[in-house]
Protein backbone atom coordinates (compact mmCIF):
# COMPACT_ATOMS: atom_id res chain seq x y z
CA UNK A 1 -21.83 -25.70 -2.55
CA UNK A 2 -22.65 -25.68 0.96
CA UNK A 3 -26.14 -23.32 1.93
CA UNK A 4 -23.07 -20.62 3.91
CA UNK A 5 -21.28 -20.54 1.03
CA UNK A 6 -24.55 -19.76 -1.48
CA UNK A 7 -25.66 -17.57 0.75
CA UNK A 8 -22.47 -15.35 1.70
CA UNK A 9 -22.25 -15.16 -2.55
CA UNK A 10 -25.73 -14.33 -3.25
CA UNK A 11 -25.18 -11.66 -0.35
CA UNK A 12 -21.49 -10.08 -1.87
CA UNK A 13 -23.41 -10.55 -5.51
CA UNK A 14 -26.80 -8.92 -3.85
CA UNK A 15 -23.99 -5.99 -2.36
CA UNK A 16 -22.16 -5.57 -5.92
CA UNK A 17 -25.70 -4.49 -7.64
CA UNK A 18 -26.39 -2.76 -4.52
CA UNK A 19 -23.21 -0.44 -4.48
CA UNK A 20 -22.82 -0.66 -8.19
CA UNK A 21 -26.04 1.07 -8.96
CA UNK A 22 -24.97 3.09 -5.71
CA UNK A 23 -22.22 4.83 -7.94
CA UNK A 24 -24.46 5.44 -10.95
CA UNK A 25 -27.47 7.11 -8.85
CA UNK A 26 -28.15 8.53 -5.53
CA UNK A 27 -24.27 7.96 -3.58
CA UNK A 28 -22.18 9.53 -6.87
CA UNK A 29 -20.24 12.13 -5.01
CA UNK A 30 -19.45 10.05 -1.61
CA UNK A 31 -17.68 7.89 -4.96
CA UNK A 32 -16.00 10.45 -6.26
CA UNK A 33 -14.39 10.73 -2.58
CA UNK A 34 -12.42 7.73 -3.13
CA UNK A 35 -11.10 8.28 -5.97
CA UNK A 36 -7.48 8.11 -5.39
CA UNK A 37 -5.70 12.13 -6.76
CA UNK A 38 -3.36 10.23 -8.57
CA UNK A 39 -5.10 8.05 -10.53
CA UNK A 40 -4.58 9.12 -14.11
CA UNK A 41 -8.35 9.19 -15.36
CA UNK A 42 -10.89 11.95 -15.12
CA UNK A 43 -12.83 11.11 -11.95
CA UNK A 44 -16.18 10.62 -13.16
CA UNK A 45 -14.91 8.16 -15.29
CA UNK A 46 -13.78 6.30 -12.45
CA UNK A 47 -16.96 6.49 -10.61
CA UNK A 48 -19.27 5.14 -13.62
CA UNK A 49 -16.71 2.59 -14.83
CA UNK A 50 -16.33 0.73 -11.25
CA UNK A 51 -20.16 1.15 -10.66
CA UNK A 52 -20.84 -0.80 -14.21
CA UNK A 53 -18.03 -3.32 -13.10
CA UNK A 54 -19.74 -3.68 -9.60
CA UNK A 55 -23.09 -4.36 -11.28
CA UNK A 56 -21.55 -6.82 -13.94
CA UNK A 57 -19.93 -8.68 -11.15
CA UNK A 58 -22.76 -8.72 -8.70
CA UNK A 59 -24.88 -10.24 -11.37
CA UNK A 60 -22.45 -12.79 -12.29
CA UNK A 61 -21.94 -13.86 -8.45
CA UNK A 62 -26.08 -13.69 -8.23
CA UNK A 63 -26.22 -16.13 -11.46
CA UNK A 64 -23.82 -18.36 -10.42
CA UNK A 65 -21.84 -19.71 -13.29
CA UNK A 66 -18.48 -20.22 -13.51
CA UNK A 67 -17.88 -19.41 -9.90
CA UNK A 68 -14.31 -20.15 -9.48
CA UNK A 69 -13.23 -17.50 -11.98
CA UNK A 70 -16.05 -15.04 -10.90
CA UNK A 71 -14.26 -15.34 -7.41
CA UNK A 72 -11.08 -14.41 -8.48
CA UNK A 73 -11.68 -11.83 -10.68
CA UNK A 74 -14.45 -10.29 -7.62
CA UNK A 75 -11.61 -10.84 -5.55
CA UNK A 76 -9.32 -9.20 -7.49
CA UNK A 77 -11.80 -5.84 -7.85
CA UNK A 78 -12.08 -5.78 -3.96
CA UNK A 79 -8.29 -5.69 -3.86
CA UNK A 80 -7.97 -2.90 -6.94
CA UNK A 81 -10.33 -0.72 -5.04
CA UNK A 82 -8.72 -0.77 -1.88
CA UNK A 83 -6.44 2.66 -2.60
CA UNK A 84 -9.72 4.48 -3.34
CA UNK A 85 -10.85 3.11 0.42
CA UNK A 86 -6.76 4.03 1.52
CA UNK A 87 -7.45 7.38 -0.05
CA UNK A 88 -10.53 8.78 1.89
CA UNK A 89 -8.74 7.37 4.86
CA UNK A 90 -5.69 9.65 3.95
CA UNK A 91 -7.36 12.62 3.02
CA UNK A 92 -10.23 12.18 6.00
CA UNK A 93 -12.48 12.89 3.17
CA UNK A 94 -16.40 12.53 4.95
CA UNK A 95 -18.43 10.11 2.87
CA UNK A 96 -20.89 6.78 3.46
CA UNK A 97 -21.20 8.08 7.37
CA UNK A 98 -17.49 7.69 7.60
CA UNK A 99 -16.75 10.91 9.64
CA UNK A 100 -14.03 10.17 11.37
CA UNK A 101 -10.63 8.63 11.27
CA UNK A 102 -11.60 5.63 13.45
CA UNK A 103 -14.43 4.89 11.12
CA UNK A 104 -12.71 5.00 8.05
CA UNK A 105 -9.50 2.87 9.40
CA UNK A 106 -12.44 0.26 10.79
CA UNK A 107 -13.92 0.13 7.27
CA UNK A 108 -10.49 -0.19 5.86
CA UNK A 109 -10.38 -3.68 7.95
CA UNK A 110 -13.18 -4.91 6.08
CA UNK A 111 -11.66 -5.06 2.82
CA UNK A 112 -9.45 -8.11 3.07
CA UNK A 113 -12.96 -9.94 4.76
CA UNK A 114 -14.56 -9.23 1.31
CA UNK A 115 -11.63 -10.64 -0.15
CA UNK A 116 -11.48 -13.68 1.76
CA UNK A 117 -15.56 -13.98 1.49
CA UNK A 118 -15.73 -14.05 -2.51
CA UNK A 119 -12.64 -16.43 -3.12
CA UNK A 120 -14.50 -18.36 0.00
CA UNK A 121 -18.04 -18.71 -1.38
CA UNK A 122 -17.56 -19.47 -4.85
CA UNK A 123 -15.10 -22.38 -4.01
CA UNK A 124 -12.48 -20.69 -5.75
CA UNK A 125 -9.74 -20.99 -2.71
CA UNK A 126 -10.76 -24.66 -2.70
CA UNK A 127 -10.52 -25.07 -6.14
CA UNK A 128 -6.95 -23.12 -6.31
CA UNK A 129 -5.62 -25.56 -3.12
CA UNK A 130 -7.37 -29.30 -5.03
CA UNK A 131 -5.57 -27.92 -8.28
CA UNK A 132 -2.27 -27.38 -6.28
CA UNK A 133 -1.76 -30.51 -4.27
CA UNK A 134 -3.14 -32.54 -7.31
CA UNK A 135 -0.37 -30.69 -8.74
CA UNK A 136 1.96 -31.39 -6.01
CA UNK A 137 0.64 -35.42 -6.17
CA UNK A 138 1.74 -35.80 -9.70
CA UNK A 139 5.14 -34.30 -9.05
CA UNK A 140 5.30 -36.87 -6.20
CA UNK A 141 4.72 -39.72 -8.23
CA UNK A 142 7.24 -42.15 -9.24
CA UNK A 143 7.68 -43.01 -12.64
């Protein structure tokens, strides 16, 4: 792993504990925000459930084992949560300094960068793209 890479993870990992312990303490309600209406699950619920997942996976980004599947399933979360980030956008629902429309589509542009950054730093794009064209290589191959 090159030192960007490392570093960008230990950051997103770093971010995940951050934000995770974010939901669980001090930022609760601006959390409770973003929790999409329709979402079939008491809200709360919601709130403490993604915090403990953000804390899980920041720590398992921060340790550094089994990166490639840490990446995908990181990547994955950033993805699931986007409708909670679609939702405060929606509603215009003040939270995390996000007081106006502008702000909140900005922040919405950010998502697919975290996206891109945790399949990115743990090598899990790279691994994904060696996997397909050896895959690709063997279907190529006479015989």
């Amino acid at each position: 792993m090159s030192a960007p890479r490392t570093i960008t993870r230990l950051i997103l990992g770093a971010g995940l504990v951050f934000t995770g312990t974010a939901h669980l303490t001090f930022a609760r309600e601006d959390f409770v925000a973003q929790v999409p209406r329709w979402l079939p699950l008491p809200t709360d619920l919601v709130v403490v459930g993604s915090g403990i997942v953000e804390i899980a996976l920041g720590v398992a980004l921060l340790v550094g084992r089994y990166r490639v599947a840490i990446g995908w399933v990181v990547a994955a979360f950033f993805v699931a949560i986007f409708p909670g980030n679609v939702e405060q956008f929606v509603r215009g629902t003040d939270a995390f300094g996000l007081d106006t429309d502008l702000a909140r589509g900005i922040r919405l542009l950010f998502q697919p960068l975290l996206v891109i950054a945790a399949l990115w730093s743990t090598g899990a794009w790279a691994s994904w793209r060696a996997r397909r064209r050896r895959t690709k290589n063997r279907n190529q191959t006479p015989g």
